[in-house]
Each structure stands twice: as structure tokens, then as C-alpha cells.
Protein backbone atom coordinates (compact mmCIF):
# COMPACT_ATOMS: atom_id res chain seq x y z
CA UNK A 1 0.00 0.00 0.00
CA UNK A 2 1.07 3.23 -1.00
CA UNK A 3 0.07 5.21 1.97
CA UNK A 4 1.33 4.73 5.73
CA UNK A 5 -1.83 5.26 7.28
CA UNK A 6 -4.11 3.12 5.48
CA UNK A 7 -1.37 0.64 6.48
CA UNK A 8 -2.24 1.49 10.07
CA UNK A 9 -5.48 1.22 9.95
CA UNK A 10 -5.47 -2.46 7.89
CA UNK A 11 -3.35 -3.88 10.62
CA UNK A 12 -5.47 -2.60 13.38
CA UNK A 13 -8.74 -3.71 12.13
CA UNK A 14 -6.98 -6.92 11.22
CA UNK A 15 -5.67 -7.66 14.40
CA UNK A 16 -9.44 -7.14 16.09
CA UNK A 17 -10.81 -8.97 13.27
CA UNK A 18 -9.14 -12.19 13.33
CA UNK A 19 -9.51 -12.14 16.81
CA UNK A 20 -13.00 -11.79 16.54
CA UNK A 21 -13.31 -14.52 13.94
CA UNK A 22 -11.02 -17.08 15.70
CA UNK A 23 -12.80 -16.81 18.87
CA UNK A 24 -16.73 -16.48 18.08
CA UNK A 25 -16.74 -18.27 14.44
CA UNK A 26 -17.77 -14.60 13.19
CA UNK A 27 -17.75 -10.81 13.89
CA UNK A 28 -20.36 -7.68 13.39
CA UNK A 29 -18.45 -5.16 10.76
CA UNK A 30 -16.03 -2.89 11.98
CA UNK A 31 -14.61 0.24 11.61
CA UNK A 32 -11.71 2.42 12.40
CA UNK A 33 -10.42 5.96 11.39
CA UNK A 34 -7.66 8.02 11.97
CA UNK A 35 -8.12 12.03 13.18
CA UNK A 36 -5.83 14.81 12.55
CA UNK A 37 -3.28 14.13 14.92
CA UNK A 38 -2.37 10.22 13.88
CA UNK A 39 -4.69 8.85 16.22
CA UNK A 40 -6.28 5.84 15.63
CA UNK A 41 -9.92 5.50 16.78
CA UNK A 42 -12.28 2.34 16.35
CA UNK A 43 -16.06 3.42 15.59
CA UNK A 44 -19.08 1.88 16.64
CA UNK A 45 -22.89 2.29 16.19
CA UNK A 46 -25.73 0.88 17.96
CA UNK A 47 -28.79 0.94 16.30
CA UNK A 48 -30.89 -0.70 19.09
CA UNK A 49 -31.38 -4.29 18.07
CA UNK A 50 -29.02 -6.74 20.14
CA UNK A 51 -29.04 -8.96 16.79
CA UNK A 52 -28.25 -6.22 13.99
CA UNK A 53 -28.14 -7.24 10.31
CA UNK A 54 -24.75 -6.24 9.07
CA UNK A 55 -25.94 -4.20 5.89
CA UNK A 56 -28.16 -1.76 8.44
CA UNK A 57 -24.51 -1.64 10.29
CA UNK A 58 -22.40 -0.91 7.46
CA UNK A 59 -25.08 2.16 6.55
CA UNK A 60 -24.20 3.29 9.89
CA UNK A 61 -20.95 3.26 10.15
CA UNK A 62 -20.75 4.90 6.29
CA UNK A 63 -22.80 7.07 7.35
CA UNK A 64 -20.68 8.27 10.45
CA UNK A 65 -17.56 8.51 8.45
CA UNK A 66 -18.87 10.91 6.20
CA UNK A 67 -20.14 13.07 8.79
CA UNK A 68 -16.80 13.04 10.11
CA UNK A 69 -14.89 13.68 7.32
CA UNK A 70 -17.27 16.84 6.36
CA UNK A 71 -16.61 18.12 9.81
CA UNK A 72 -12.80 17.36 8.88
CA UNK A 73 -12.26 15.18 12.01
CA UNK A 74 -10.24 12.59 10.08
CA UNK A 75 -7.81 11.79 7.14
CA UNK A 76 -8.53 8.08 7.02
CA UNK A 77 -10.99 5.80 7.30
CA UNK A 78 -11.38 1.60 7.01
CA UNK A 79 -13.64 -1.14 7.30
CA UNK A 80 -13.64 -4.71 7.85
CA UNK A 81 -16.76 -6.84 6.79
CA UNK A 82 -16.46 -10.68 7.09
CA UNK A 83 -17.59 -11.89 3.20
CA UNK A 84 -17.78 -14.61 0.60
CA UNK A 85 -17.10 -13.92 -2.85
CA UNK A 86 -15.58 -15.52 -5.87
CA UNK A 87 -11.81 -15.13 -7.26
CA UNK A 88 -9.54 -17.38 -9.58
CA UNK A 89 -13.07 -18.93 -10.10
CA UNK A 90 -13.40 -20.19 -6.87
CA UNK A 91 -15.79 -19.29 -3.99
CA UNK A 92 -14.18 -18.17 -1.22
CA UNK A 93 -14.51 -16.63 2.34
CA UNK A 94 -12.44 -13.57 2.90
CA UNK A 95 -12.04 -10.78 5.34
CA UNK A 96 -12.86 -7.40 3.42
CA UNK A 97 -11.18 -4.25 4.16
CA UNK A 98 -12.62 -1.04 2.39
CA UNK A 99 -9.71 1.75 3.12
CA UNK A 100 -9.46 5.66 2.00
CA UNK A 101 -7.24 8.18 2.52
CA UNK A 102 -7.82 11.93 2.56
CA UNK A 103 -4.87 11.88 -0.28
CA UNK A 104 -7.46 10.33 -2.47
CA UNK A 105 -5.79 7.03 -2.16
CA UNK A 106 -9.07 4.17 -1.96
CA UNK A 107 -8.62 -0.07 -1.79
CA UNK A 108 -10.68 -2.44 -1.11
CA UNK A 109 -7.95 -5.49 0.64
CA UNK A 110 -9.24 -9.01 1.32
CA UNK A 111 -7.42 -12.00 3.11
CA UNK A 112 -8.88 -15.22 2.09
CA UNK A 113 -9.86 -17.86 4.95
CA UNK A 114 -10.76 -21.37 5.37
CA UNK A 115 -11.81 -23.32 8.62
CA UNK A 116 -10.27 -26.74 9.05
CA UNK A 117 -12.39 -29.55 10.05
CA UNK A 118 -10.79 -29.05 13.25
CA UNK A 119 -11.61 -25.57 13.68
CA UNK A 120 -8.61 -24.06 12.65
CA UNK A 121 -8.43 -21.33 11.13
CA UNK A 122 -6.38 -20.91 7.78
CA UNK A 123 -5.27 -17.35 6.11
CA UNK A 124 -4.26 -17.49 2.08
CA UNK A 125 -2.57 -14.95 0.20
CA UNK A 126 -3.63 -11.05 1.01
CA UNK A 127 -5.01 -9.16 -2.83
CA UNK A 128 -6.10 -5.80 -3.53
CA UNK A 129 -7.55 -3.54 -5.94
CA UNK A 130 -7.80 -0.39 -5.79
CA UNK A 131 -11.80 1.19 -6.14
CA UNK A 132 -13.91 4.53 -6.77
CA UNK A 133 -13.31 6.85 -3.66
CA UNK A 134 -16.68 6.34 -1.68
CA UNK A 135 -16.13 8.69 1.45
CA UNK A 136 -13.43 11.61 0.53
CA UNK A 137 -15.10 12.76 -2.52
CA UNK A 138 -14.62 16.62 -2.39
């Protein structure tokens, strides 16, 4: 990745992730950003339901970063949603990160997974590509 920060933020979000998904089988979506002085702060919502669908939690937490950045509270932001998608033809789980910097830099980075019979968890190879900024659009 190009910039630092978006580095920052990928490892943080990874680190709660995997922790997440190694100890409960799963995790809500999370979110992190970083504010004007380099610090790195995780974001939540609650939108009142103890059992959220994701989706309504992903609106919120888009939602939040945008009113952040028009406030110009923060010069990163990143996501991790747990999904399943297809690449090299094959279905596959992966852990999602959506990331954007303020510098107009914008990737979405997954790290494939697969759950042994056993429980185990197994990480493949770490892609990216790089997508349409979403949330510093001015």
C-alpha cells in the first residue's frame, strides 16, 4: 500500500478482526479511522437491536464517516466486513477491508480464509484492488 496510514489502519482492524473470527466463528463489521493528529480511533454504532443485520450496520458506520470527514475530524478511514465472494473462479470466504485516505488514495484489501475440520483457522494470500473513492469525494 502506498500510503502509511491506510497501512495502520489495515493492521489494526486486522488484528481485532481475526480475533474476533477465531474466537466467536464470526464478527459484526467494523470500523476504524484516523483524526488529525495520527490517532487511531475504532467506531461503533448501535442501532438498538441486540441482533443487527450487518448491511443496516455498514449504513451506519458509512454514514458516520462521512459526517466526520465533512466536519474534517479525520484523514482516514477503514472497514472490515467478514464476506464470501468468488476469485480465480473459486468461492471463497475472505475478510474485506474497504480503506481511503484523505490523499485520495481508496482499496478495497481481502485475506482469504478457510476453517479446518478441526476448527482451525487458515489465512491465504492477502489481494487488492484499488476502487472509486466512496467517502473523501470533495
Amino acid at each position: 500500500m502506498a500510503h502509511k496510514q491506510l497501512d495502520e489502519l489495515l493492521n489494526f482492524l486486522e488484528s481485532i478482526a481475526r480475533n474476533n473470527l477465531e474466537k466467536y466463528g464470526e464478527f459484526y463489521p467494523i470500523a476504524a479511522s484516523i483524526d488529525l493528529n495520527d490517532k487511531k480511533t475504532l467506531n461503533t454504532v448501535y442501532d438498538g437491536d441486540e441482533h443487527p443485520k450487518s448491511a443496516d450496520l455498514i449504513l451506519l458506520l458509512k454514514a458516520g464517516f462521512h459526517q466526520d470527514i465533512n466536519e474534517k475530524k479525520v484523514k482516514a478511514v477503514g472497514m472490515c466486513i467478514d464476506v464470501k465472494l468468488v476469485h480465480d473462479d473459486k468461492k471463497i470466504n475472505a475478510l474485506q477491508f474497504i480503506l481511503e485516505h484523505e490523499s485520495g488514495e481508496s482499496l478495497n484489501v481481502y485475506i482469504p480464509y478457510t476453517r479446518s475440520n478441526s476448527g482451525e483457522l487458515e489465512y491465504g494470500e492477502i489481494f487488492t484492488e484499488h476502487k472509486e473513492r466512496e467517502f473523501f469525494t470533495r
